[in-house]
Protein backbone atom coordinates (compact mmCIF):
# COMPACT_ATOMS: atom_id res chain seq x y z
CA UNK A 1 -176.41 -4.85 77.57
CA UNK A 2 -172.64 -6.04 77.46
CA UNK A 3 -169.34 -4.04 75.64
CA UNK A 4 -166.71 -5.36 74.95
CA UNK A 5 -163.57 -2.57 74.73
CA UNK A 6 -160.24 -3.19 73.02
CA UNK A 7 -157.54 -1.22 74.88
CA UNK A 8 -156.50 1.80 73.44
CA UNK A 9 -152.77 1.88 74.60
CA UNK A 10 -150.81 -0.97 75.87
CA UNK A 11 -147.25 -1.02 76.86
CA UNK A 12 -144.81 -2.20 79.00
CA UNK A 13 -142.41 -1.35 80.78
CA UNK A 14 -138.62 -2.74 82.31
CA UNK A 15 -136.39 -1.59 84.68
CA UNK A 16 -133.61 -3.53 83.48
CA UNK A 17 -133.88 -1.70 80.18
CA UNK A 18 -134.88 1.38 81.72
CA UNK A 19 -134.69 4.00 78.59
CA UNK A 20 -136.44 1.53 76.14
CA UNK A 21 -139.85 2.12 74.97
CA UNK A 22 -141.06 -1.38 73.89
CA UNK A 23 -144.37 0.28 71.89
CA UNK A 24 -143.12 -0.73 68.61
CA UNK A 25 -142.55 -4.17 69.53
CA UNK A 26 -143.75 -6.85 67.56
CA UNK A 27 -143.59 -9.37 70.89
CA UNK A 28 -147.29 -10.51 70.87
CA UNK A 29 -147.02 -10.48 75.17
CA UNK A 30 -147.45 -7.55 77.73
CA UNK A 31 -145.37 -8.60 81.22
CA UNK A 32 -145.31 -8.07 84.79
CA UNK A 33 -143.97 -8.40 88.06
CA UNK A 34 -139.88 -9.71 88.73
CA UNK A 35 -137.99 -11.37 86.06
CA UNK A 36 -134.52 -13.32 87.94
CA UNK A 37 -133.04 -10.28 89.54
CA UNK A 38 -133.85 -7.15 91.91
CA UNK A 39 -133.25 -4.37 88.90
CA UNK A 40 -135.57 -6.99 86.76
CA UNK A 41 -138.66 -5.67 86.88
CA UNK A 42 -141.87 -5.26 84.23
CA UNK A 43 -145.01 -3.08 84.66
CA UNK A 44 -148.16 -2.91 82.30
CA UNK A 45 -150.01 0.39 81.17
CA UNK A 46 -153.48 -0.40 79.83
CA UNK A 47 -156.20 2.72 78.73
CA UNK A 48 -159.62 2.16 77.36
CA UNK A 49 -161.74 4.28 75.73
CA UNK A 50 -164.39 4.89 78.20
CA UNK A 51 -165.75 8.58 77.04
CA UNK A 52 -167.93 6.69 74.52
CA UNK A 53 -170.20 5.25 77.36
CA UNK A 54 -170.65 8.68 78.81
CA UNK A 55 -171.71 8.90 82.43
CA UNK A 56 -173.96 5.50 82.28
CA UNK A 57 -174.28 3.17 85.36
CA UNK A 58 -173.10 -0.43 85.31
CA UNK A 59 -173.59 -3.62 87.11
CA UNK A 60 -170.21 -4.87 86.11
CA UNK A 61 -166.71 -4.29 84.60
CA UNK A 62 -163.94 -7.11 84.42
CA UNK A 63 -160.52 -6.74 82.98
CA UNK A 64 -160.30 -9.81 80.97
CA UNK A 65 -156.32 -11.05 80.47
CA UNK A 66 -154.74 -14.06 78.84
CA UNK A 67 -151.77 -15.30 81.25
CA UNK A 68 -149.70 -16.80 78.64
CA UNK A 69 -146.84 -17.30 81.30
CA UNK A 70 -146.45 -17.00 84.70
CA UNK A 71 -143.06 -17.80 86.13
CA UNK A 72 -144.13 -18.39 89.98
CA UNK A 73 -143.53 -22.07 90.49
CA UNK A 74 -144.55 -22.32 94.31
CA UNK A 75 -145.65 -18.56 95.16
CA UNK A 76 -149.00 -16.85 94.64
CA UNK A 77 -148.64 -13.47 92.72
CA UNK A 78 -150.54 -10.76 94.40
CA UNK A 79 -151.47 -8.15 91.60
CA UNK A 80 -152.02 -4.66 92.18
CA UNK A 81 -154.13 -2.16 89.79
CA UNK A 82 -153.05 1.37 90.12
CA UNK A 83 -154.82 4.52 88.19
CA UNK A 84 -153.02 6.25 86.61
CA UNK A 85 -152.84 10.46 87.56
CA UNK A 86 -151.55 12.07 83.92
CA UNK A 87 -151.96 11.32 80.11
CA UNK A 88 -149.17 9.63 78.36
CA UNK A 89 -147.99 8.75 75.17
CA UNK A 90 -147.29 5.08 74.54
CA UNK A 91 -144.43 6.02 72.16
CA UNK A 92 -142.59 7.96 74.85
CA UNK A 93 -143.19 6.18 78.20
CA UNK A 94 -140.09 4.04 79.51
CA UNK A 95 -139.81 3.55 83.33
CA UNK A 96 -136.79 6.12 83.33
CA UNK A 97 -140.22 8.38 82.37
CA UNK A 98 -142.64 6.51 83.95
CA UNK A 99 -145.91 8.85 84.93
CA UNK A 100 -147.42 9.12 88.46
CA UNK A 101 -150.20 7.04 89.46
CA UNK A 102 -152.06 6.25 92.98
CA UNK A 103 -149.87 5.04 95.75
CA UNK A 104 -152.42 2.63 96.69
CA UNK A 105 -153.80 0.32 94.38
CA UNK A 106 -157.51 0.49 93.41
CA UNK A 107 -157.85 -3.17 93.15
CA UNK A 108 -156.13 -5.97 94.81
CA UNK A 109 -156.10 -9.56 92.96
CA UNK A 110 -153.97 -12.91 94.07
CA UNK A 111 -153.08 -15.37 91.18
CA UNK A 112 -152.08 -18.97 91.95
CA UNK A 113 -148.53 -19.82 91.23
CA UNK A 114 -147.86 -21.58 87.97
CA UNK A 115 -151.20 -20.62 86.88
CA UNK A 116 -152.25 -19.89 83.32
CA UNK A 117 -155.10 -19.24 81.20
CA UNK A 118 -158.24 -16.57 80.60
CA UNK A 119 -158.22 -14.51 83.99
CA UNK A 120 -161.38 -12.10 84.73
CA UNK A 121 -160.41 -9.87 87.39
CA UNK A 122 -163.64 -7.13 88.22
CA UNK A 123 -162.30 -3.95 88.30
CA UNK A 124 -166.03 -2.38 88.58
CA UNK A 125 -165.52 0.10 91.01
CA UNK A 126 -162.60 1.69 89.23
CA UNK A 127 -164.60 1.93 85.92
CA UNK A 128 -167.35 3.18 87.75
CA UNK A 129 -165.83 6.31 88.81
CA UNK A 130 -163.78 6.81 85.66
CA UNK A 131 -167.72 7.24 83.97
CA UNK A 132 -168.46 9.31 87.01
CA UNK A 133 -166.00 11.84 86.63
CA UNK A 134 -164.63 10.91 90.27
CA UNK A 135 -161.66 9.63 88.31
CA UNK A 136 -159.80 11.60 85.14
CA UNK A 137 -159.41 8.01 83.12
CA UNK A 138 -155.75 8.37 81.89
CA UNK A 139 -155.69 4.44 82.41
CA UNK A 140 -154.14 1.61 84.98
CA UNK A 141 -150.80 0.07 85.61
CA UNK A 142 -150.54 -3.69 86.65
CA UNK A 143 -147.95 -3.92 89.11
CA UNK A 144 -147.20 -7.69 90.27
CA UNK A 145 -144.63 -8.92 92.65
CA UNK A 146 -141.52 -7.21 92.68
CA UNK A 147 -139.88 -8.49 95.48
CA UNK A 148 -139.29 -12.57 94.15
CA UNK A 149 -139.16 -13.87 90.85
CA UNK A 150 -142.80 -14.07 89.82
CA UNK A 151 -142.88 -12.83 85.99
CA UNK A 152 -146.47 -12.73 84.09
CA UNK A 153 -146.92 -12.55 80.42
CA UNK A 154 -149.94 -12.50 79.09
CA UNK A 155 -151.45 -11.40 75.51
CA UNK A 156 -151.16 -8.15 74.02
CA UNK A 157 -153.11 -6.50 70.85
CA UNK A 158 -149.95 -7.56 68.49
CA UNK A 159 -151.04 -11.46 69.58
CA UNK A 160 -152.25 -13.06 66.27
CA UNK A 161 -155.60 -14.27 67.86
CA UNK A 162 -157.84 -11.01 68.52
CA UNK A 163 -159.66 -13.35 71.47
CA UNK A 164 -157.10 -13.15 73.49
CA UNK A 165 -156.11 -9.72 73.37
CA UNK A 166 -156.86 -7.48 77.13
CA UNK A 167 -160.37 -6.37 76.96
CA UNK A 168 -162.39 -5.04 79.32
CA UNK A 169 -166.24 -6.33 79.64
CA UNK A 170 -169.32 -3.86 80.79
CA UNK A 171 -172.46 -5.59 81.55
CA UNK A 172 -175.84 -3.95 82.69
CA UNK A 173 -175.46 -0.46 81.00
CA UNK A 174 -178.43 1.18 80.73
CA UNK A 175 -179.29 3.10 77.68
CA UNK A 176 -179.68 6.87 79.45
CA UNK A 177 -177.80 7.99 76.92
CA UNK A 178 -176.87 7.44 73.57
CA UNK A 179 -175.64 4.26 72.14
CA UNK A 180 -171.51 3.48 72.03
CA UNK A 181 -171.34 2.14 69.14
């Protein structure tokens, strides 16, 4: 059996606007990584709602993103996936507030510069553990290169087209428990 989960928060963040909280933007894109300057930088908060799927196995679990830009001309983009350690509100987090997470990222991913489209990136052993209790599931950032200018957009749940909104796909869930939906 497959889900398919709509994020429950998304946000980012900036460092060049540091005390702005851009949850009540209507831009339809989510960003990462270094914009043209050192203070220029964007993280990505993303929580699902896992706690329906109580403490079933899986096979599989891939964050599915739409890279709708992606400002590396000649660089790959290596992409980190942090948990994050505390619950947050969207409405409040800015990265003057930003909210602790791992110091080593649970999942590693490289994108090819220039690149753009549908990206499936398994993050299966993450959501595994979140189910498992191992994890407290207060969500991921997406932290992308900081250090050169290497920007990624990609589409958020205000994005007029509901396909390419961030999702994240669960196959091979067996049915020990009652049914999600």
């Amino acid at each position: 059996m497959t889900y398919r989960l709509l994020p429950i928060k998304d946000l980012c963040i900036s460092e060049y606007f540091p005390s702005k909280n851009y949850s009540s933007q209507v831009d339809s894109s989510l960003f990462m990584g270094r914009y043209r300057q050192d203070n220029d930088k964007y993280r990505t908060l993303l929580q699902f709602d896992l706690d329906k799927l109580g403490t079933q196995e899986i096979q599989k679990a891939y964050l599915q993103l739409n890279i709708t830009r992606n400002e590396s001309a000649v660089r790959i983009i290596n992409l980190g996936i942090y948990r994050i350690l505390d619950g947050w509100d969207a409405s409040l987090i800015t990265w003057d507030t930003m909210i602790p997470f791992s110091p080593v990222p649970e999942h590693r991913f490289v994108i090819p510069a220039g690149w753009q489209g549908l990206l499936l990136l398994d993050i299966s052993v993450l959501v595994h553990n979140c189910l498992n209790h191992n994890y407290v599931n207060h969500g991921f950032i997406l932290i992308g290169e900081e250090y050169y200018n290497s920007l990624l957009a990609f589409s958020s749940r205000r994005e007029e087209n509901p396909d390419s909104w961030p999702r994240l796909i669960i196959t091979g869930i067996s049915l020990s428990s009652s049914d999600p939906n």
